[in-house]
Protein backbone atom coordinates (compact mmCIF):
# COMPACT_ATOMS: atom_id res chain seq x y z
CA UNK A 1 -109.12 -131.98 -0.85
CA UNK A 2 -106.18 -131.54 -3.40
CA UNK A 3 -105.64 -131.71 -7.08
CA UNK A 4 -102.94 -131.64 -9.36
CA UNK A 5 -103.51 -129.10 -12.30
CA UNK A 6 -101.98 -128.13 -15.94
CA UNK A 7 -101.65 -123.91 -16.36
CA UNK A 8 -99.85 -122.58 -18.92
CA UNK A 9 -97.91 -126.36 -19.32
CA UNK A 10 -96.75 -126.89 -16.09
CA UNK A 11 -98.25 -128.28 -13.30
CA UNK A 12 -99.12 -127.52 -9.88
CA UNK A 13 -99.99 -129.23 -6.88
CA UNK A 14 -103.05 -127.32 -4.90
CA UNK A 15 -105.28 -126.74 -2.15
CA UNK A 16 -108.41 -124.28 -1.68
CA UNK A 17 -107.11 -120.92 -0.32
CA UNK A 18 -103.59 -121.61 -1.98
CA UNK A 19 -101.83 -118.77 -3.78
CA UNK A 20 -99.46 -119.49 -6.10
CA UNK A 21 -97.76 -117.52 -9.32
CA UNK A 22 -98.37 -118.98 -12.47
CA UNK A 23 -97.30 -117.68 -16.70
CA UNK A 24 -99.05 -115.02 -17.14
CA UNK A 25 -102.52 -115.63 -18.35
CA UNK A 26 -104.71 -113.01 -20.14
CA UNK A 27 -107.09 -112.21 -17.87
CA UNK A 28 -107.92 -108.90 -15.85
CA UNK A 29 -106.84 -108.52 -11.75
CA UNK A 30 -109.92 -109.53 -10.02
CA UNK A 31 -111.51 -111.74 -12.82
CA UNK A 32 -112.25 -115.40 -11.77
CA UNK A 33 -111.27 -118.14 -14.29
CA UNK A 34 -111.69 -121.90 -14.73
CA UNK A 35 -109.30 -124.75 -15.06
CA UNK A 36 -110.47 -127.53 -16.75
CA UNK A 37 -107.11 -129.10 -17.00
CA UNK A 38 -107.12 -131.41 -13.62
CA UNK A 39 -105.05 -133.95 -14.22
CA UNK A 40 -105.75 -135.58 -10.35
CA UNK A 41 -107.75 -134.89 -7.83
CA UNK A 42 -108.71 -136.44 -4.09
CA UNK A 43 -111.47 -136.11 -1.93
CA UNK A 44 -111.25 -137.58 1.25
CA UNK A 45 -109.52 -140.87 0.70
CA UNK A 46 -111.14 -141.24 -2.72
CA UNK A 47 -108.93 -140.44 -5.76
CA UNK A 48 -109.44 -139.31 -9.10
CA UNK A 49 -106.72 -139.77 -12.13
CA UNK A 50 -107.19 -138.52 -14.93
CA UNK A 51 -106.49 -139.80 -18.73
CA UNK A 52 -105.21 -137.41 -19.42
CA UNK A 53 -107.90 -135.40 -17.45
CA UNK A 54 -110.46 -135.90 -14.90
CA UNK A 55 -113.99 -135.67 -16.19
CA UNK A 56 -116.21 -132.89 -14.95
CA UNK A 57 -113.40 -131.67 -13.01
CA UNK A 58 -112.55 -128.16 -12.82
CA UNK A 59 -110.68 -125.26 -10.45
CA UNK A 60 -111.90 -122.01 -10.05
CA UNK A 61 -109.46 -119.54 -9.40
CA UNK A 62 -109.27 -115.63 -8.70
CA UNK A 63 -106.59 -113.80 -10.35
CA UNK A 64 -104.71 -111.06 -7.79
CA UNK A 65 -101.68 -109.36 -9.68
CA UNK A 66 -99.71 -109.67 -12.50
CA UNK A 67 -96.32 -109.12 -12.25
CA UNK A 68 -92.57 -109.79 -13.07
CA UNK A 69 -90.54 -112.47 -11.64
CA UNK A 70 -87.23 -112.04 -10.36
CA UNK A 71 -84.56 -111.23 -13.02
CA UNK A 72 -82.50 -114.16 -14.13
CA UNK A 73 -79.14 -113.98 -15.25
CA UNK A 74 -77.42 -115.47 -18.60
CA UNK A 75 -73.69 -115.70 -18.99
CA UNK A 76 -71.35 -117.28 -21.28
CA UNK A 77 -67.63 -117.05 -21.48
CA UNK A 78 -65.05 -118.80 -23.83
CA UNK A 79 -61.67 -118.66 -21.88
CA UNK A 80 -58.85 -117.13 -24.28
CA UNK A 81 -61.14 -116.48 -27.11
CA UNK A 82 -61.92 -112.43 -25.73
CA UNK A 83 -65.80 -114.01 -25.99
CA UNK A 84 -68.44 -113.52 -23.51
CA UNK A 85 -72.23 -112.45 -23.05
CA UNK A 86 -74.08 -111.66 -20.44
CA UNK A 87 -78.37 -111.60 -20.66
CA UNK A 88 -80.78 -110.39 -18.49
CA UNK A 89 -84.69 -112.19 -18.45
CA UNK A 90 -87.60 -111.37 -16.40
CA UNK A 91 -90.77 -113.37 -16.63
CA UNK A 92 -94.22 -111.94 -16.80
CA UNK A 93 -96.05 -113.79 -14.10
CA UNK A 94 -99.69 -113.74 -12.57
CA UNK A 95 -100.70 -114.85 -8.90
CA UNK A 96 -103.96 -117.06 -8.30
CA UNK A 97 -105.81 -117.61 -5.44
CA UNK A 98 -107.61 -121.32 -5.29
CA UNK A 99 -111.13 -120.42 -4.74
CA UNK A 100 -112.92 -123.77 -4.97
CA UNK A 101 -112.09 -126.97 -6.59
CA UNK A 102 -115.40 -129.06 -8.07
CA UNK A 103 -115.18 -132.90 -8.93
CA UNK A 104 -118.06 -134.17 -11.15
């Protein structure tokens, strides 16, 4: 079983028992949420698409850490104009463990 879900406007592709880093959401390490934003799912050879969700669909995750991502670099230069500027970004992200994922 798989399902495609939304989190935080992106989406993932997932499994149970997958861990995968996602925006940060506001919820305490150890908490379990759910995702009600499944936009597919498939069970066996059965699938279910959503418009724009799946009905009576949901994920339940278990948050592990949150943390930052890996710092990415910004740099502009304007040749023979003595212009440049250089930005540094890290992303507050949290990592999810797929518990279970329910259809109907």
């Amino acid at each position: 079983m798989h399902a495609i879900i939304e989190v935080g406007g992106k989406q993932y592709d997932i499994k149970k028992n997958d861990i995968i880093e996602v925006d940060k959401q506001d919820v305490k390490e150890g908490k379990e949420i759910i995702i009600d934003k499944v936009l597919l799912a498939s069970k066996d050879k059965k699938v279910h698409i959503g418009q724009p969700y799946v009905k009576d669909a949901k994920v339940i995750v278990l948050v592990l850490k949150h943390f930052k991502g890996k710092k990415v670099i910004s740099f502009k230069y304007r040749r023979r104009k003595s212009s440049h500027w250089k930005k540094g970004h890290r992303q507050q992200l949290t990592r999810i463990k797929i518990k279970e994922i329910k259809i109907g």
